[in-house]
C-alpha atoms as a PDB file:
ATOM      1  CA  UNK A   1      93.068  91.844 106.876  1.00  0.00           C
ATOM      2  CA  UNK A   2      93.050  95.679 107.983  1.00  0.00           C
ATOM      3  CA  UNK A   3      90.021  94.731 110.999  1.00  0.00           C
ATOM      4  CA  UNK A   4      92.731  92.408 112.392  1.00  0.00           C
ATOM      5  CA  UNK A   5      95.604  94.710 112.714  1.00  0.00           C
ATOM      6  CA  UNK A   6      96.076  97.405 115.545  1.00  0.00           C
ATOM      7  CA  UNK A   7      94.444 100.892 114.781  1.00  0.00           C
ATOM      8  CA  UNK A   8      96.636 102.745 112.716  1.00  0.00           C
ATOM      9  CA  UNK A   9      97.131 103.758 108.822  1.00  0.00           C
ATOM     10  CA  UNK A  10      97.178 100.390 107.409  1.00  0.00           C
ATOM     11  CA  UNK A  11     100.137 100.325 104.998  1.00  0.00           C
ATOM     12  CA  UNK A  12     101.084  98.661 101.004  1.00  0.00           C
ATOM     13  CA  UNK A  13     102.074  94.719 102.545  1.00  0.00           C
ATOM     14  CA  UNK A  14     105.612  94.146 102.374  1.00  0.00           C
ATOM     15  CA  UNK A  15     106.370  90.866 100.190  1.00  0.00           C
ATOM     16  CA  UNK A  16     108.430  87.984 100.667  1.00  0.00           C
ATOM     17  CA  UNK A  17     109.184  85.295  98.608  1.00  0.00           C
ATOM     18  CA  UNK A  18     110.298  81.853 100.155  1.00  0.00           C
ATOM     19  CA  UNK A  19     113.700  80.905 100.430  1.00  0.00           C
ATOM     20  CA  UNK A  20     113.287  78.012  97.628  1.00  0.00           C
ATOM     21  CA  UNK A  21     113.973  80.174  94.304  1.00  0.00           C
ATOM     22  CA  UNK A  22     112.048  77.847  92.170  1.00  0.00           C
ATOM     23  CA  UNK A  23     108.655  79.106  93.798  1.00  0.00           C
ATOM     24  CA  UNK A  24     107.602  81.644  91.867  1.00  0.00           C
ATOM     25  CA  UNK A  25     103.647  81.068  92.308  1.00  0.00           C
ATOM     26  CA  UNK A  26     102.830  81.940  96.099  1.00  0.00           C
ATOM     27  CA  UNK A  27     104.064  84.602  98.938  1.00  0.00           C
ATOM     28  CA  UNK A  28     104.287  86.036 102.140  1.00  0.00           C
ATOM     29  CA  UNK A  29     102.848  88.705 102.980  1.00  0.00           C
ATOM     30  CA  UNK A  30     103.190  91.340 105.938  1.00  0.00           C
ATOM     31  CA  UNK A  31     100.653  93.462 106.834  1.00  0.00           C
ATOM     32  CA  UNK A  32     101.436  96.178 109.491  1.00  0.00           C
ATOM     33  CA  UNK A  33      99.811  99.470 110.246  1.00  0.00           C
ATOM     34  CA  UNK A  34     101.985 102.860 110.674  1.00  0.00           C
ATOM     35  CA  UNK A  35     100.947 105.833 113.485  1.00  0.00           C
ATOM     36  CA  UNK A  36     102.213 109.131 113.915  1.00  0.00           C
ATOM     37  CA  UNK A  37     102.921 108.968 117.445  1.00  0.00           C
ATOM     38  CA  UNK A  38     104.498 104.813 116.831  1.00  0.00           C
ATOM     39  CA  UNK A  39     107.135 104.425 119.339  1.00  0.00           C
ATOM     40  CA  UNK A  40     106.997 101.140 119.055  1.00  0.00           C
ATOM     41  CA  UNK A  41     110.549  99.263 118.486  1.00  0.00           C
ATOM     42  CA  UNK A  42     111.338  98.361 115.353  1.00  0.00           C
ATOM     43  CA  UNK A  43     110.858  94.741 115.224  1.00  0.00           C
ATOM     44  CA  UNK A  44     114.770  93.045 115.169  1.00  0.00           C
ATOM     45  CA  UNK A  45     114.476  90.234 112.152  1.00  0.00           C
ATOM     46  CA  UNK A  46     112.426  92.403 110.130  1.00  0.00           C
ATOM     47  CA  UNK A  47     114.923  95.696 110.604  1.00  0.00           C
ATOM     48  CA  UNK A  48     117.611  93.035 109.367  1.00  0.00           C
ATOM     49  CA  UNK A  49     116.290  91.556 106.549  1.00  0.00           C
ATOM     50  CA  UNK A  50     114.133  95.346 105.440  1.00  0.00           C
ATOM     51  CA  UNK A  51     116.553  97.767 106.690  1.00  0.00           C
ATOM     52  CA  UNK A  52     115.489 100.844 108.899  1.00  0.00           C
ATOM     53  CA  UNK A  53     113.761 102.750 105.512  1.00  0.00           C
ATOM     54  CA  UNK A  54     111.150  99.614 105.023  1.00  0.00           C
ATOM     55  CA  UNK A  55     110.944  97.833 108.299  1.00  0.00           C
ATOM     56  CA  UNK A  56     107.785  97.861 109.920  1.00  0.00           C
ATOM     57  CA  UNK A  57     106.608  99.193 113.919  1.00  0.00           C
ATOM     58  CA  UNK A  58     104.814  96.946 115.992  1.00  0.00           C
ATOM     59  CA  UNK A  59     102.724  94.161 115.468  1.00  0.00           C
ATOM     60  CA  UNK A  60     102.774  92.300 112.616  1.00  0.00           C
ATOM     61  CA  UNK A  61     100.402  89.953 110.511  1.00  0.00           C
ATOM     62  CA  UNK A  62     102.232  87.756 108.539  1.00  0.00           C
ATOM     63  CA  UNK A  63      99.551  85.572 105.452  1.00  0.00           C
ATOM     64  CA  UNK A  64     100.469  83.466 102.627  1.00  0.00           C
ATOM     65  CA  UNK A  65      99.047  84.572  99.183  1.00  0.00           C
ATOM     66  CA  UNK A  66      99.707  83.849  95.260  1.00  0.00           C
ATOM     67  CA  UNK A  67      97.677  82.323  92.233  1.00  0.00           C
ATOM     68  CA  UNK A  68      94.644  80.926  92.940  1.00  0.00           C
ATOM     69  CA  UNK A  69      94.905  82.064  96.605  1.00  0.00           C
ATOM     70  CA  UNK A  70      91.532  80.195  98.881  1.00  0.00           C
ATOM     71  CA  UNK A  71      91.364  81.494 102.394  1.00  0.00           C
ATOM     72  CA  UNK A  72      89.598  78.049 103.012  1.00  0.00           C
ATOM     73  CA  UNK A  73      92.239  76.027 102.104  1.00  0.00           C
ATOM     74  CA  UNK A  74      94.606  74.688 104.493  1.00  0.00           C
ATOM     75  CA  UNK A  75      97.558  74.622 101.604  1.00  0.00           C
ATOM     76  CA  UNK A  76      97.663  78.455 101.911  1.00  0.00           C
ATOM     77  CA  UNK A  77      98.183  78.399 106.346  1.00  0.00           C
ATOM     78  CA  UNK A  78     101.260  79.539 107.463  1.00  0.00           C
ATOM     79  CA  UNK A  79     103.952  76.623 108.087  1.00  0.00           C
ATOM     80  CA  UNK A  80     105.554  78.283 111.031  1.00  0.00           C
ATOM     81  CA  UNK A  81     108.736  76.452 110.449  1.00  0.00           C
ATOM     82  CA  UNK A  82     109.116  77.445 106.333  1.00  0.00           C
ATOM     83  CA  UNK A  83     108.584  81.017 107.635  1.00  0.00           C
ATOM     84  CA  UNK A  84     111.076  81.160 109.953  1.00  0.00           C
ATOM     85  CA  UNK A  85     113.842  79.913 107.484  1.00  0.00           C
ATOM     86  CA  UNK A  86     112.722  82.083 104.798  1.00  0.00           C
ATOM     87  CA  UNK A  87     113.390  84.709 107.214  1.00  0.00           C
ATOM     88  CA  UNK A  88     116.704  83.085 108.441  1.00  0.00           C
ATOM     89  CA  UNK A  89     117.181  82.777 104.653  1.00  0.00           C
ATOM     90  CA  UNK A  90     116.997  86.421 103.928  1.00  0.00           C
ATOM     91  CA  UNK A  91     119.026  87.459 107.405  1.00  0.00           C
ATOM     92  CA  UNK A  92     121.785  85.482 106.552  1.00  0.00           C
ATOM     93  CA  UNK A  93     122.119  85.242 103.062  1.00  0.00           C
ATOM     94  CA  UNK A  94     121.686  89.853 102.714  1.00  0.00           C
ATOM     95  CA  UNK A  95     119.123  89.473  99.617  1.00  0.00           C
ATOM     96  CA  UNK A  96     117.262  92.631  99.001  1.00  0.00           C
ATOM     97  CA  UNK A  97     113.530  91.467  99.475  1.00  0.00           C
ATOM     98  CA  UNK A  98     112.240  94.250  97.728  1.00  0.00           C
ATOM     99  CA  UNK A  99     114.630  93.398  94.176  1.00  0.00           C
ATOM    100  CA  UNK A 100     113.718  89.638  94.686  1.00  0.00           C
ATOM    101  CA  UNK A 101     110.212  89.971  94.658  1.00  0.00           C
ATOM    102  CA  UNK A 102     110.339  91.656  91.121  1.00  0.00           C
ATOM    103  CA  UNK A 103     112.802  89.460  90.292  1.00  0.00           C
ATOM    104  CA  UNK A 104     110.599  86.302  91.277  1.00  0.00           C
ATOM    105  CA  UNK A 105     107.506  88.096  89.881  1.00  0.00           C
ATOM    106  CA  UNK A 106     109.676  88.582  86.283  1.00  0.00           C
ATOM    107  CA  UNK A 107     110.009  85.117  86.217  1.00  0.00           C
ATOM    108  CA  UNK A 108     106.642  84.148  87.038  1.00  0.00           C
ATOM    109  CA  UNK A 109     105.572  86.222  84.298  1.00  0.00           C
ATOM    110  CA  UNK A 110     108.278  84.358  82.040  1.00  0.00           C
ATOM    111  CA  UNK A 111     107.110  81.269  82.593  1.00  0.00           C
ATOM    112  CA  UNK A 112     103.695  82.133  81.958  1.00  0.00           C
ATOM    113  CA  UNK A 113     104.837  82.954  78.145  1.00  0.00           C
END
């Protein structure tokens, strides 16, 4: 992932889960890199749905990942639609990405008992 994003310091991936609660198994990731000298604005949906602290400068690369994750399988490509109301999702409903990742990873975990 870090040879296809900008030069920069390539930074932790933030996570989000899709907007279906029930999936527990796969995610998005969002890869972004971080300069010193980034003057770069902060991208709009992300700076709503991160926040200002969290939101990542610049480009973006946005991948699907989870259990069993296979590059070369077309289940795990990017449904351009799902991710955009996942992120309408997040914007409107004011969920704290970062809370329901553990939250969603908690009950992954619980159902794996």
């Amino acid at each position: 992932m870090e040879k296809m994003l900008p030069a920069g310091q390539p930074t932790e991936p933030l996570i989000l889960f899709p907007q279906y609660i029930s999936i527990t198994s796969w995610y998005y990731q969002i890869y972004h890199t971080m300069r010193v000298d980034d003057n770069h604005p902060y991208h709009p949906v992300m700076l709503e749905i991160f926040g200002r602290k969290n939101c990542p400068q610049g480009e973006l690369l946005i991948v699907r990942n989870g259990e069993d994750f296979d590059p070369q399988s077309a289940e795990w490509d990017v449904d351009l639609e799902e991710l955009g109301k996942t992120l309408w999702w997040y914007m409107r409903s004011g969920i704290d990405p970062m809370k329901e990742a553990n939250e969603r990873r908690l009950l992954r975990y619980m159902e794996g008992l």
